[in-house]
C-alpha atoms as a PDB file:
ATOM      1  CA  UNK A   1       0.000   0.000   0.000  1.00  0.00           C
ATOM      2  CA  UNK A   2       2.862   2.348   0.440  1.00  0.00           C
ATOM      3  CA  UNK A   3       3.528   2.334  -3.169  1.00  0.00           C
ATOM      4  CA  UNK A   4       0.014   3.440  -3.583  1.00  0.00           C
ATOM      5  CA  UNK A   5      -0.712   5.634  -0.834  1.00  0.00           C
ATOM      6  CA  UNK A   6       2.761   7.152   0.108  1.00  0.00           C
ATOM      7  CA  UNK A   7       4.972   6.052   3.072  1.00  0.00           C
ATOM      8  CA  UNK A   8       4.689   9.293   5.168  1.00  0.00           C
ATOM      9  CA  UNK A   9       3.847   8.617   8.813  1.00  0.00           C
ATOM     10  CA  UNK A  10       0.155  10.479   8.372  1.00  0.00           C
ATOM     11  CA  UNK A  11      -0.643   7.829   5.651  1.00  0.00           C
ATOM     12  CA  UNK A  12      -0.608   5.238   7.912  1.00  0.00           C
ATOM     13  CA  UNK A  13      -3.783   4.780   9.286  1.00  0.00           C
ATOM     14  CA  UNK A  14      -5.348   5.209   5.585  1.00  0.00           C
ATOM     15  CA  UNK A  15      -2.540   2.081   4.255  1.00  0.00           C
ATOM     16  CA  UNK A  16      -4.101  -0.195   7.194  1.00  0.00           C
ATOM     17  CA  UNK A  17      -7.481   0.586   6.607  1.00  0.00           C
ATOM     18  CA  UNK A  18      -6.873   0.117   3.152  1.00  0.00           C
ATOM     19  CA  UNK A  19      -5.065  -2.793   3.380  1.00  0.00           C
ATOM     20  CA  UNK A  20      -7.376  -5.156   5.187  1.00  0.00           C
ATOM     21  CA  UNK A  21     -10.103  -4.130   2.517  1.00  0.00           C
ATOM     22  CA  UNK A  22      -7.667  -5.910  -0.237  1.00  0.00           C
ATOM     23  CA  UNK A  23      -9.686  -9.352  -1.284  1.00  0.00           C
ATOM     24  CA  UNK A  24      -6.715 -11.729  -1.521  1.00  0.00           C
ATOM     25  CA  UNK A  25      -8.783 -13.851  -4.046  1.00  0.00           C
ATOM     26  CA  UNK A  26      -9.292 -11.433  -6.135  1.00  0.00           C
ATOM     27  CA  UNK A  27      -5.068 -10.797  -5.461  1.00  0.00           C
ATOM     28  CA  UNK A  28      -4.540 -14.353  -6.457  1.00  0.00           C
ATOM     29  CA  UNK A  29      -6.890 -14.483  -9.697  1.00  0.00           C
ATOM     30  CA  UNK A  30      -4.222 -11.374 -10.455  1.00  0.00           C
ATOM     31  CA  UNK A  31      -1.286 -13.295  -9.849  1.00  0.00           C
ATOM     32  CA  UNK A  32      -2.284 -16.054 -12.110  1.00  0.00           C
ATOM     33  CA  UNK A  33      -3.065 -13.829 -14.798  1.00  0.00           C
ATOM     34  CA  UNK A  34       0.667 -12.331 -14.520  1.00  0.00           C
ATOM     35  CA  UNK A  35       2.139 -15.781 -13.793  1.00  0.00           C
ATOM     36  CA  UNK A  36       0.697 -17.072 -16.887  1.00  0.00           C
ATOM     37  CA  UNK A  37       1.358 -13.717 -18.746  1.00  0.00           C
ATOM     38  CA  UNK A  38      -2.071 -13.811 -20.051  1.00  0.00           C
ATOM     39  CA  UNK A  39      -3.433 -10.606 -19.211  1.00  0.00           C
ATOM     40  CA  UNK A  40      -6.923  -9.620 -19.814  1.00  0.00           C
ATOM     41  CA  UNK A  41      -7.711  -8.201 -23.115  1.00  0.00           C
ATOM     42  CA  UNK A  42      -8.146  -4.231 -21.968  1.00  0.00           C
ATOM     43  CA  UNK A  43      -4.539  -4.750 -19.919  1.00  0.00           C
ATOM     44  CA  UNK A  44      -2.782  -6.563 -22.805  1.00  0.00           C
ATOM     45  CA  UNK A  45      -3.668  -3.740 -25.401  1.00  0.00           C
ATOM     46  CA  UNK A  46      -3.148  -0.927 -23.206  1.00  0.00           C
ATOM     47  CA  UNK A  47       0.306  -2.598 -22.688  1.00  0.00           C
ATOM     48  CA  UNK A  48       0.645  -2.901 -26.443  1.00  0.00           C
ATOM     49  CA  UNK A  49       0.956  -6.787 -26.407  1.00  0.00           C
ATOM     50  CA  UNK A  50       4.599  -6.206 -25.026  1.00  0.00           C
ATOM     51  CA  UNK A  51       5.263  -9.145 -23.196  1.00  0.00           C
ATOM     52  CA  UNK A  52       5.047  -9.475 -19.041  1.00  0.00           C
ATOM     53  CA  UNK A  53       8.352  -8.738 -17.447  1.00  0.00           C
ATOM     54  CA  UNK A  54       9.800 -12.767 -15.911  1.00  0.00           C
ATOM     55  CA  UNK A  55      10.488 -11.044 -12.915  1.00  0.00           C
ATOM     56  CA  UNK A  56       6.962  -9.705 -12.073  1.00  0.00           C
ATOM     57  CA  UNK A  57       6.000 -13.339 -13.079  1.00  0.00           C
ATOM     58  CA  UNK A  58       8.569 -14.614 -10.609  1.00  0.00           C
ATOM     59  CA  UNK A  59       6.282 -12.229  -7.747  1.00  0.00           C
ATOM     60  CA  UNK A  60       3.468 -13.528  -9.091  1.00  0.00           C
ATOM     61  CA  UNK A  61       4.401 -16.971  -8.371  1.00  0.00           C
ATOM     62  CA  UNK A  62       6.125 -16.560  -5.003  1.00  0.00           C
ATOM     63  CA  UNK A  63       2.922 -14.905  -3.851  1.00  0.00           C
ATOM     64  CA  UNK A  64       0.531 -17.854  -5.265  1.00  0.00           C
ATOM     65  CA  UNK A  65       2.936 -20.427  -3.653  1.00  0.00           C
ATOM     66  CA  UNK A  66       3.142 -18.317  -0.466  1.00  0.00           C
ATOM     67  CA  UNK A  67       0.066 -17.573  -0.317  1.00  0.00           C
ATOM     68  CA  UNK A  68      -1.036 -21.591  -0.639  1.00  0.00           C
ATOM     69  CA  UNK A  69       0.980 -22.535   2.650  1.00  0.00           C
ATOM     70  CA  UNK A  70      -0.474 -20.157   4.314  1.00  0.00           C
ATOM     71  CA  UNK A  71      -3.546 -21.520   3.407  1.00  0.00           C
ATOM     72  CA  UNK A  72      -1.989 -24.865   4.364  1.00  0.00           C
ATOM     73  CA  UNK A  73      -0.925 -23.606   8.121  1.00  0.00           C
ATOM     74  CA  UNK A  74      -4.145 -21.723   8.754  1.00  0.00           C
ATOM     75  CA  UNK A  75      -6.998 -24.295   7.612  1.00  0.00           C
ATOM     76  CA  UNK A  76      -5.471 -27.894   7.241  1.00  0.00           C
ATOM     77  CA  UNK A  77      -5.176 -29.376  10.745  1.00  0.00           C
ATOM     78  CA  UNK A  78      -3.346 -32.105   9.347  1.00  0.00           C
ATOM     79  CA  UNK A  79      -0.358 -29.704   7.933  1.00  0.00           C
ATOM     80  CA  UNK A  80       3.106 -30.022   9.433  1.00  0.00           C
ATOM     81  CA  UNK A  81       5.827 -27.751   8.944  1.00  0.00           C
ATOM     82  CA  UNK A  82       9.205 -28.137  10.303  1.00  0.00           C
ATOM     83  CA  UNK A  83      11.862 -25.450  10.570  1.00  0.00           C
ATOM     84  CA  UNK A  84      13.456 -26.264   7.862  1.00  0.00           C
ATOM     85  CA  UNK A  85      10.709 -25.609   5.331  1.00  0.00           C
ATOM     86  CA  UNK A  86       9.811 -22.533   7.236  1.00  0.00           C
ATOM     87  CA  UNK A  87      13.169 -21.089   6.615  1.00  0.00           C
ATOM     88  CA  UNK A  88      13.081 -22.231   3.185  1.00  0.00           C
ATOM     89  CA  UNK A  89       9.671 -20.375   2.889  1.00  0.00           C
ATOM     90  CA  UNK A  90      11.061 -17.096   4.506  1.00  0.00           C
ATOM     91  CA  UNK A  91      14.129 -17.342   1.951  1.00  0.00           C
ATOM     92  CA  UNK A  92      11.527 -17.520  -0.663  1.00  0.00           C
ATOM     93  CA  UNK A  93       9.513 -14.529   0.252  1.00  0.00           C
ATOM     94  CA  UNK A  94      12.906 -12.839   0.776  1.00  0.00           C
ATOM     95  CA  UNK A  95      14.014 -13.582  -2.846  1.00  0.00           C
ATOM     96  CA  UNK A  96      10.780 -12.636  -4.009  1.00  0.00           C
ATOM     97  CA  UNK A  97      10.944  -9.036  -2.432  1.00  0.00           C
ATOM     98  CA  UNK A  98      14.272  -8.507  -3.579  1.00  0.00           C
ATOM     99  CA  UNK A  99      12.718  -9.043  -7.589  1.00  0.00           C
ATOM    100  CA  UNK A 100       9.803  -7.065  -6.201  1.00  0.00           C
ATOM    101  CA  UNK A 101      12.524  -3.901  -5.190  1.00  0.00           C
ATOM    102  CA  UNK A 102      14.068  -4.291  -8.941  1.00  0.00           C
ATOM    103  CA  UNK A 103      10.288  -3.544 -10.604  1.00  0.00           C
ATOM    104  CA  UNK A 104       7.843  -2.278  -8.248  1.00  0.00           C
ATOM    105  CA  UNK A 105       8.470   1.337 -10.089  1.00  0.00           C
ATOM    106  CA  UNK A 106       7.949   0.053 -13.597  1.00  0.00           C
ATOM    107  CA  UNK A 107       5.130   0.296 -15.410  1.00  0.00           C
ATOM    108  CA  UNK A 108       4.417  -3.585 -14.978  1.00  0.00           C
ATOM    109  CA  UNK A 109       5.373  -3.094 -11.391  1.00  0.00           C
ATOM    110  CA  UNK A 110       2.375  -0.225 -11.535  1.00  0.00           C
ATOM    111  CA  UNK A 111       0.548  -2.387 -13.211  1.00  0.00           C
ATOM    112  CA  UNK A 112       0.892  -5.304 -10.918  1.00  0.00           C
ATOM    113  CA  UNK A 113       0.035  -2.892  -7.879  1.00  0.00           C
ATOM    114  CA  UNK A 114      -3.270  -2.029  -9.640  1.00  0.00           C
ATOM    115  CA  UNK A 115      -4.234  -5.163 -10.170  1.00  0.00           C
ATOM    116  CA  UNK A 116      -3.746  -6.929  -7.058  1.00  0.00           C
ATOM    117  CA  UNK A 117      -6.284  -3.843  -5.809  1.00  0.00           C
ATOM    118  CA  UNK A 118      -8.217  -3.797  -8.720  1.00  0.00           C
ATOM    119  CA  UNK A 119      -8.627  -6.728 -10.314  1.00  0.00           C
ATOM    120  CA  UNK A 120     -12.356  -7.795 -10.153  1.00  0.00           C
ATOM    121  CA  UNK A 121     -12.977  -3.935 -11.370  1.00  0.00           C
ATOM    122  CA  UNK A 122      -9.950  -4.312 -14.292  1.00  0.00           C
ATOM    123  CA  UNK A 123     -10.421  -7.774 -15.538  1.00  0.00           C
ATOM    124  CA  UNK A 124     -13.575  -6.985 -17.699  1.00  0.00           C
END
């Protein structure tokens, strides 16, 4: 959200407020669409059919796959996850947000913001 909404201290209330609206399956329908790079019609023409950047794909991915053992820890009883994995998970997120650094300021790093906001509004 600070991307979006600034990182100055008085921001802060309006990035958390903000933030918890965020649908994260609408944020994962986004992801898939920039994983696959197969953006919506409207999104591919306005980015004049130039291709989606690998690294924003490499976010994209990281977040599905991060966002699935989450999914694992919070709902399946029956998920174990040693430390190992864990740290292997963390180093994962960690490479992720180092690609993220790299493009968040590009247009497809824009882009990406927009659409993990605004996809169910954008994907038409």
């Amino acid at each position: 959200m600070g991307n979006l909404l600034g990182k100055a201290s008085t921001a802060r209330p309006l990035r958390q407020a903000l933030g918890r609206a965020c649908s994260h399956a609408a944020m994962a329908k986004a992801c898939r669409s920039f994983e696959a790079a197969s953006l919506p019609s409207p999104l591919a023409a306005a980015r004049g059919g130039a291709p989606v950047h690998p690294d924003m794909r490499q976010v994209a991915r990281t977040f599905l796959r991060l966002q699935k053992q989450r999914h694992l820890a919070d709902y399946d009883l029956n998920a174990l996850f040693n430390r190992v994995e864990a740290l292997r998970l963390v180093a994962l997120a960690d490479s992720a947000l180092a690609t993220w650094k790299r493009v968040r300021r590009s247009n497809d790093g824009r882009l990406f913001l927009a659409c993990l906001v605004l996809w169910d509004g954008l994907k038409g």
